[in-house]
N, C-alpha and C. Protein backbone atom coordinates (compact mmCIF):
# COMPACT_ATOMS: atom_id res chain seq x y z
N UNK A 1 89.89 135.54 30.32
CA UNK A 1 90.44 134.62 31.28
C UNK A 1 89.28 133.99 32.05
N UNK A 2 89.12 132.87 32.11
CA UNK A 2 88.37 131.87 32.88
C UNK A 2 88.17 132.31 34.50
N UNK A 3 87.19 132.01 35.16
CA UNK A 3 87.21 132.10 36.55
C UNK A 3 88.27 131.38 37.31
N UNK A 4 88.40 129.88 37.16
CA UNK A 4 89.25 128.61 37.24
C UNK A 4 90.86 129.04 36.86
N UNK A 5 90.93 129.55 35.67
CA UNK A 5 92.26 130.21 35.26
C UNK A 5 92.96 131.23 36.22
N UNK A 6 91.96 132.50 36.50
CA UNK A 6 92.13 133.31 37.64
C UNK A 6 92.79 133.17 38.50
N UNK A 7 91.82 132.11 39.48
CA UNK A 7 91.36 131.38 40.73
C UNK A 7 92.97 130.67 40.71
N UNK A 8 93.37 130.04 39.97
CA UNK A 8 94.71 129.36 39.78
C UNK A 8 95.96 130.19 39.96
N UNK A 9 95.68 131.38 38.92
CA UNK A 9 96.69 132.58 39.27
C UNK A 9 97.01 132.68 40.05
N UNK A 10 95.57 132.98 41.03
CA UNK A 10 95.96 134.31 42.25
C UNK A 10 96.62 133.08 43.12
N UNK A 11 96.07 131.73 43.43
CA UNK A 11 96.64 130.86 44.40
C UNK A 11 98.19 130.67 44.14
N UNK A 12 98.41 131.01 42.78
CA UNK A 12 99.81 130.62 42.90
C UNK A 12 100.78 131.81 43.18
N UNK A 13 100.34 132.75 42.58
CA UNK A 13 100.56 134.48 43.60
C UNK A 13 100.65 134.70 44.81
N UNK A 14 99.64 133.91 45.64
CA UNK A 14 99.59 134.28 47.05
C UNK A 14 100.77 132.99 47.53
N UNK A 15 100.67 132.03 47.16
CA UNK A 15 101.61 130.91 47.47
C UNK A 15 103.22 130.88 47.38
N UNK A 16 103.60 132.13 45.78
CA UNK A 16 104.86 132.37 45.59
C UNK A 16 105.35 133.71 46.89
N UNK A 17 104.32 134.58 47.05
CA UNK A 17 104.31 135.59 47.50
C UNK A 17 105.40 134.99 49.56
N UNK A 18 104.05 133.86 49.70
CA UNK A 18 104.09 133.91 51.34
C UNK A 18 105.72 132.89 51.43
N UNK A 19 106.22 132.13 49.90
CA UNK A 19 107.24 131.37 50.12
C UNK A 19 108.48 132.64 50.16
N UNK A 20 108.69 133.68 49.33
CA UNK A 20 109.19 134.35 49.51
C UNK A 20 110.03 135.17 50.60
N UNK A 21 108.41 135.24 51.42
CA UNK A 21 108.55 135.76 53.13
C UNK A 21 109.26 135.00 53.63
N UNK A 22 109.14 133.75 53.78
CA UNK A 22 109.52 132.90 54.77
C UNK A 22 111.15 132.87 54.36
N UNK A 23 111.47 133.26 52.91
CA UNK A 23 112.77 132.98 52.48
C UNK A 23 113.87 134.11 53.69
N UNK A 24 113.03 135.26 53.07
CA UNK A 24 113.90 136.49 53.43
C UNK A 24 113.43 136.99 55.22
N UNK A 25 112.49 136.06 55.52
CA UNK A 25 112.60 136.92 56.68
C UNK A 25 111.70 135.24 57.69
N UNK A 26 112.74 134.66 58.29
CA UNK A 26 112.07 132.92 58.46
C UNK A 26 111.43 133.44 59.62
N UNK A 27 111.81 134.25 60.81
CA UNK A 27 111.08 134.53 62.32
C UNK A 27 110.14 135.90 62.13
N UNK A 28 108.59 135.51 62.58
CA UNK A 28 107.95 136.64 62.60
C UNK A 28 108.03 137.23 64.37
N UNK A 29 106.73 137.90 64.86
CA UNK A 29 106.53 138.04 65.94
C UNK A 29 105.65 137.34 66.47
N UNK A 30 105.85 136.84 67.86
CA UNK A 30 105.07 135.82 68.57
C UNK A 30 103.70 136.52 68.67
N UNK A 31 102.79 135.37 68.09
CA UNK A 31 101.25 136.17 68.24
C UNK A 31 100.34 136.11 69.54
N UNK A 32 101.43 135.39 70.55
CA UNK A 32 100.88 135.71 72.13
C UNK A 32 101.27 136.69 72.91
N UNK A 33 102.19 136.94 72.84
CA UNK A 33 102.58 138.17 73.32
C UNK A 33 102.75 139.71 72.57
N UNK A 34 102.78 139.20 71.10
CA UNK A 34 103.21 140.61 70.35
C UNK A 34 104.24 141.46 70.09
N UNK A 35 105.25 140.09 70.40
CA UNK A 35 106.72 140.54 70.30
C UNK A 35 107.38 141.03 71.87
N UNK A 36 106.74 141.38 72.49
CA UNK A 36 106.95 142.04 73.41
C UNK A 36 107.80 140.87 74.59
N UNK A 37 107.82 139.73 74.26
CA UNK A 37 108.61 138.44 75.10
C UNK A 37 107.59 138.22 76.19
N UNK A 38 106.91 139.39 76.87
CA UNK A 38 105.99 139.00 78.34
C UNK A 38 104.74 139.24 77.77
N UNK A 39 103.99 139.01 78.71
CA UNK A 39 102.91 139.47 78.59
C UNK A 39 102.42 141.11 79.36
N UNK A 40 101.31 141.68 79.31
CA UNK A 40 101.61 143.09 79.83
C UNK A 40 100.31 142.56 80.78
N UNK A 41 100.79 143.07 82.15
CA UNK A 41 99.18 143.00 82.98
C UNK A 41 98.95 144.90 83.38
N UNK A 42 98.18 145.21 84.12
CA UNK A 42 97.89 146.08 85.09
C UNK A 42 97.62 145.87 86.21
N UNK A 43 98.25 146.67 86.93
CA UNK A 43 97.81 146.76 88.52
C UNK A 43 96.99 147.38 88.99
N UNK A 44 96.73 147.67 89.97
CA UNK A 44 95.38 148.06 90.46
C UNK A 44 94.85 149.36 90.24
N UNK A 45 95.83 150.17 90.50
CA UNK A 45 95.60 151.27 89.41
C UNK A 45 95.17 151.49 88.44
N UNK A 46 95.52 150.65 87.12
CA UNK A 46 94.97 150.45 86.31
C UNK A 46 96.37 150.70 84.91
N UNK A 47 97.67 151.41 85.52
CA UNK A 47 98.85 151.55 84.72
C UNK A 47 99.21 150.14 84.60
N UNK A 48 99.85 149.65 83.32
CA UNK A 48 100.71 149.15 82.58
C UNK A 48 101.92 148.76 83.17
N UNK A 49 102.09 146.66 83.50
CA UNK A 49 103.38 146.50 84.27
C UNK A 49 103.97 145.45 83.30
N UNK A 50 104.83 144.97 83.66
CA UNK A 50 105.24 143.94 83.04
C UNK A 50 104.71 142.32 83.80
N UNK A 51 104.74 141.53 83.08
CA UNK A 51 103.81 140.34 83.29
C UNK A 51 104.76 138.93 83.27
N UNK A 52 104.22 138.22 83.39
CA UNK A 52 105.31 136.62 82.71
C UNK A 52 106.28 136.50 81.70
N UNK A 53 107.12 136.19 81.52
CA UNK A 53 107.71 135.55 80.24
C UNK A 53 106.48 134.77 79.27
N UNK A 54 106.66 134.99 78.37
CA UNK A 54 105.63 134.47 77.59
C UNK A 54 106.22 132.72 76.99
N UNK A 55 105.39 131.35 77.32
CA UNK A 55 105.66 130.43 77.32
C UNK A 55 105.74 129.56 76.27
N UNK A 56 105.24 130.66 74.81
CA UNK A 56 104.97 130.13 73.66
C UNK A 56 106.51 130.38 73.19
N UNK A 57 107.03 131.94 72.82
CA UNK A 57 108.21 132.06 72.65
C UNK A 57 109.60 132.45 73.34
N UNK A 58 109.00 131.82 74.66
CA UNK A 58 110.24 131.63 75.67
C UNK A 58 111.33 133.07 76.03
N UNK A 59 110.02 134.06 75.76
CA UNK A 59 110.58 135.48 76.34
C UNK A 59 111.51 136.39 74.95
N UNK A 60 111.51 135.48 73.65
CA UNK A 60 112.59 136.28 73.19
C UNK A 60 111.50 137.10 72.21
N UNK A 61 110.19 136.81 72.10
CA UNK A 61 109.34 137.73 70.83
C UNK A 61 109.19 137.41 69.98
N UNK A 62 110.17 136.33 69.25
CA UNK A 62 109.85 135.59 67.50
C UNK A 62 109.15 134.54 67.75
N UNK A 63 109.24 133.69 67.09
CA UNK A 63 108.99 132.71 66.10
C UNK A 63 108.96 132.43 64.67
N UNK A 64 109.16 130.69 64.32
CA UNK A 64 109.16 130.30 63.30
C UNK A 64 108.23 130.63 62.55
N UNK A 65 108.16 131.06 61.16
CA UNK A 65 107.17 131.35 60.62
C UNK A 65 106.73 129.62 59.81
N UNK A 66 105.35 129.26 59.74
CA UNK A 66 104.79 127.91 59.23
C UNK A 66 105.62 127.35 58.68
N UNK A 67 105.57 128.14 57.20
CA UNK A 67 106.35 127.79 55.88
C UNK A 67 107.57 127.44 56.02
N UNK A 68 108.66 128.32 56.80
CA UNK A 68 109.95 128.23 56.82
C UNK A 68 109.88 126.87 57.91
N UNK A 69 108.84 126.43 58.71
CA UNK A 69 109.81 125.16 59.61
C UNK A 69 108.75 123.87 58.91
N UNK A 70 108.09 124.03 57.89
CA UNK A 70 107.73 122.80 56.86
C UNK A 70 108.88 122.65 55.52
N UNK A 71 109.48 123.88 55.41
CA UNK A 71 110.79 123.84 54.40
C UNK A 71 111.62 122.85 55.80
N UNK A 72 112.09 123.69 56.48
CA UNK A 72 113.30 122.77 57.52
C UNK A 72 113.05 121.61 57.81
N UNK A 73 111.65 120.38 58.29
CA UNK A 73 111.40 119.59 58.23
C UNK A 73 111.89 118.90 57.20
N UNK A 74 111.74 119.44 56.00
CA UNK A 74 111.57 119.02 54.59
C UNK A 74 113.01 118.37 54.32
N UNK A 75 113.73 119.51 54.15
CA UNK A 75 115.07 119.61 53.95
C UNK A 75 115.65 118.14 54.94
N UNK A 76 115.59 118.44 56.46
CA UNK A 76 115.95 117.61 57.46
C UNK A 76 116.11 116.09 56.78
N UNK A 77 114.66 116.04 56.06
CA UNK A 77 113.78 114.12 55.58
C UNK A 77 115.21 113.99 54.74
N UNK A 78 114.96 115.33 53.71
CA UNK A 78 115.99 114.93 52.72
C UNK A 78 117.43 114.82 53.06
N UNK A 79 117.57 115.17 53.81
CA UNK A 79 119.63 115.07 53.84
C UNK A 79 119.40 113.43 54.54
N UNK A 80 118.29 113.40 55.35
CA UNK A 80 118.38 111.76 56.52
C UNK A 80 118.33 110.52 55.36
N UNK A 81 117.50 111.14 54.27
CA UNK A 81 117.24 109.95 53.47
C UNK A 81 118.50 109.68 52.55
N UNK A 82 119.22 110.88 51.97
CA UNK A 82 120.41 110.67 50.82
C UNK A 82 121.50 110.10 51.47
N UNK A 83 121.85 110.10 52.82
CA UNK A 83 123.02 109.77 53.65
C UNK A 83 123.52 108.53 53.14
């Protein structure tokens, strides 16, 4: 097998792989907060409080994963255009 041949494989492996994800599972965890909806501060002490709502995913912990809201875009073009 060719390097180029490989190289082709694995991209289309990793590409079928991450469309997959997005199929079966479209919301990951928000990577600003960590799922957690706030953020975590400390107080002066130095123990563990609760912090803001987090402003990226509006307190609930998910988000869209890439793939799944370039499919929904996608889809969106297409139903606007066949009408």
């Amino acid at each position: 097998m060719t390097p180029a041949l490989f190289a082709v494989a694995c991209l289309l492996l990793v590409t079928l792989g991450y469309a997959s994800v997005c199929a079966a599972s479209p919301f990951g965890t928000c990577r600003k907060c960590h799922g957690f909806g706030f953020a975590t501060t400390t107080d002066r002490k130095g123990r563990p409080k609760r912090g803001k709502t987090c402003r990226r995913c509006k307190g609930h912990g998910k988000r869209i994963r890439i793939g799944r809201w370039l499919y929904n875009r996608a889809s969106h073009t297409y139903r606007q255009g066949t009408r």
